[in-house]
C-alpha atoms as a PDB file:
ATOM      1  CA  UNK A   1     -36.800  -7.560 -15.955  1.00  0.00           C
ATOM      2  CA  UNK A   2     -38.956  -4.977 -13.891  1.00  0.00           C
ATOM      3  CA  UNK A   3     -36.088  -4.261 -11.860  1.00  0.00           C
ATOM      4  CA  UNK A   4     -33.932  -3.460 -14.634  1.00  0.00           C
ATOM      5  CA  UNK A   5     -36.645  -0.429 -16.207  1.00  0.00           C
ATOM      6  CA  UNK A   6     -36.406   0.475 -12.586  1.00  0.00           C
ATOM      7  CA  UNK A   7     -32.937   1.249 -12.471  1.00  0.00           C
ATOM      8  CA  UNK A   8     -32.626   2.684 -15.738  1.00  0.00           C
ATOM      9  CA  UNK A   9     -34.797   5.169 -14.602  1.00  0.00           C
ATOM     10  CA  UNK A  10     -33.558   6.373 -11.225  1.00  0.00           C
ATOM     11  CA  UNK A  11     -30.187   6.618 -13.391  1.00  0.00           C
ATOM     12  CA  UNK A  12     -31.767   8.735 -15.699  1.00  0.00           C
ATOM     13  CA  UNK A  13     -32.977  10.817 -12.361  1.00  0.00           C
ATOM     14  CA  UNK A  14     -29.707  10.784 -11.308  1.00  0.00           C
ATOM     15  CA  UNK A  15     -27.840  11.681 -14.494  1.00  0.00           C
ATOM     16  CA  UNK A  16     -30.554  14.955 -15.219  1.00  0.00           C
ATOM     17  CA  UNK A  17     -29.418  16.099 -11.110  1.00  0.00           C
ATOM     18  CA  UNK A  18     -26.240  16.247 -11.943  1.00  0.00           C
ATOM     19  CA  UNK A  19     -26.916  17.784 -15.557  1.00  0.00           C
ATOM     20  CA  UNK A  20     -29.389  20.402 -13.219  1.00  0.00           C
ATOM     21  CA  UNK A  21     -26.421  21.132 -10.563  1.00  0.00           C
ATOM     22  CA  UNK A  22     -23.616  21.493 -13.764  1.00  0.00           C
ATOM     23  CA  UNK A  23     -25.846  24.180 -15.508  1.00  0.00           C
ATOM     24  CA  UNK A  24     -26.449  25.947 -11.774  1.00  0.00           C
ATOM     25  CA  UNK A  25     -22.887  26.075 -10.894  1.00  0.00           C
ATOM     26  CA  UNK A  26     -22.020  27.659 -14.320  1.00  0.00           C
ATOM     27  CA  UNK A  27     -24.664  30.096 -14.411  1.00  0.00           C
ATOM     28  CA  UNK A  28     -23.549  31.277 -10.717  1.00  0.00           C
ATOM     29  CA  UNK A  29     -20.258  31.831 -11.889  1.00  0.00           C
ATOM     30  CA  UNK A  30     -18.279  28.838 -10.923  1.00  0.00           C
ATOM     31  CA  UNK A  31     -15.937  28.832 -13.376  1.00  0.00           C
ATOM     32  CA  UNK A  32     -15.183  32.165 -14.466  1.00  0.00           C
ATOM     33  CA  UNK A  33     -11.795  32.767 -12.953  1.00  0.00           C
ATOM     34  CA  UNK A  34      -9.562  30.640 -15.492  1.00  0.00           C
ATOM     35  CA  UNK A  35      -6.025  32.709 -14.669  1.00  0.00           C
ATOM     36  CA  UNK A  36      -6.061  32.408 -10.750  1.00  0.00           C
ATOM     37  CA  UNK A  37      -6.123  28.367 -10.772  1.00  0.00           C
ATOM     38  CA  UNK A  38      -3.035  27.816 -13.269  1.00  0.00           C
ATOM     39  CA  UNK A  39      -0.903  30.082 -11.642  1.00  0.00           C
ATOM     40  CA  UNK A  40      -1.604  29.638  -8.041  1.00  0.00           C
ATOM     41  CA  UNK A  41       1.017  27.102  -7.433  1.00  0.00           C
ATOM     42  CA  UNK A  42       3.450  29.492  -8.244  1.00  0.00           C
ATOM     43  CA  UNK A  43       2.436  31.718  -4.990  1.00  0.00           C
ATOM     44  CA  UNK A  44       3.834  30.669  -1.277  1.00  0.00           C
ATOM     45  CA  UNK A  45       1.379  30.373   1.149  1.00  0.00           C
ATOM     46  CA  UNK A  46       3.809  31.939   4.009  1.00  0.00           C
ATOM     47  CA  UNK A  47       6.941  33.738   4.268  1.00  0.00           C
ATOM     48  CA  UNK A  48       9.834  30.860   5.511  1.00  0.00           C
ATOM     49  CA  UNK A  49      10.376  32.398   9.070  1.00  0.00           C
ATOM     50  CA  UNK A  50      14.638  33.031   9.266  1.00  0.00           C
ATOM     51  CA  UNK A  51      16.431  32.674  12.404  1.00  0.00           C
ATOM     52  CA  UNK A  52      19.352  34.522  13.434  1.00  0.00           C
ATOM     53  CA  UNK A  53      21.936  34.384  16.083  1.00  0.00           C
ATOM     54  CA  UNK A  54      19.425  36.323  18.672  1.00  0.00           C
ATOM     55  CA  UNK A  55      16.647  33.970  17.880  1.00  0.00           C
ATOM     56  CA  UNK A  56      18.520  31.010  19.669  1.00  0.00           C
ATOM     57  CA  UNK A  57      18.020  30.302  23.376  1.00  0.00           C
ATOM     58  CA  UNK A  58      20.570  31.136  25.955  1.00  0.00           C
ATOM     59  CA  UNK A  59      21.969  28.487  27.784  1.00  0.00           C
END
């Protein structure tokens, strides 16, 4: 039964971390940007290199 009170309380610990790091991450500014994340698939990451007729090798 000891063991029990035990873990209820390093869960309670744990929970009032994570609480601790939540409240530090928004008050740093974490999550201000709401317009970059939702349209950031829409972007390429790199231009799709074309090849031509010079670009081949010569045999």
């Amino acid at each position: 039964m000891e063991v029990l009170f035990i873990l209820i309380g390093f869960s309670l610990i744990v929970a009032l971390f994570f609480l601790g790091c939540f409240f530090w991450a928004v008050k740093s500014g974490q999550y201000e940007d709401r317009y970059t994340p939702a349209v950031r698939i829409l972007f390429e990451d790199r231009q799709p290199k074309s090849f031509s007729s010079s670009d081949k090798l010569e045999e």
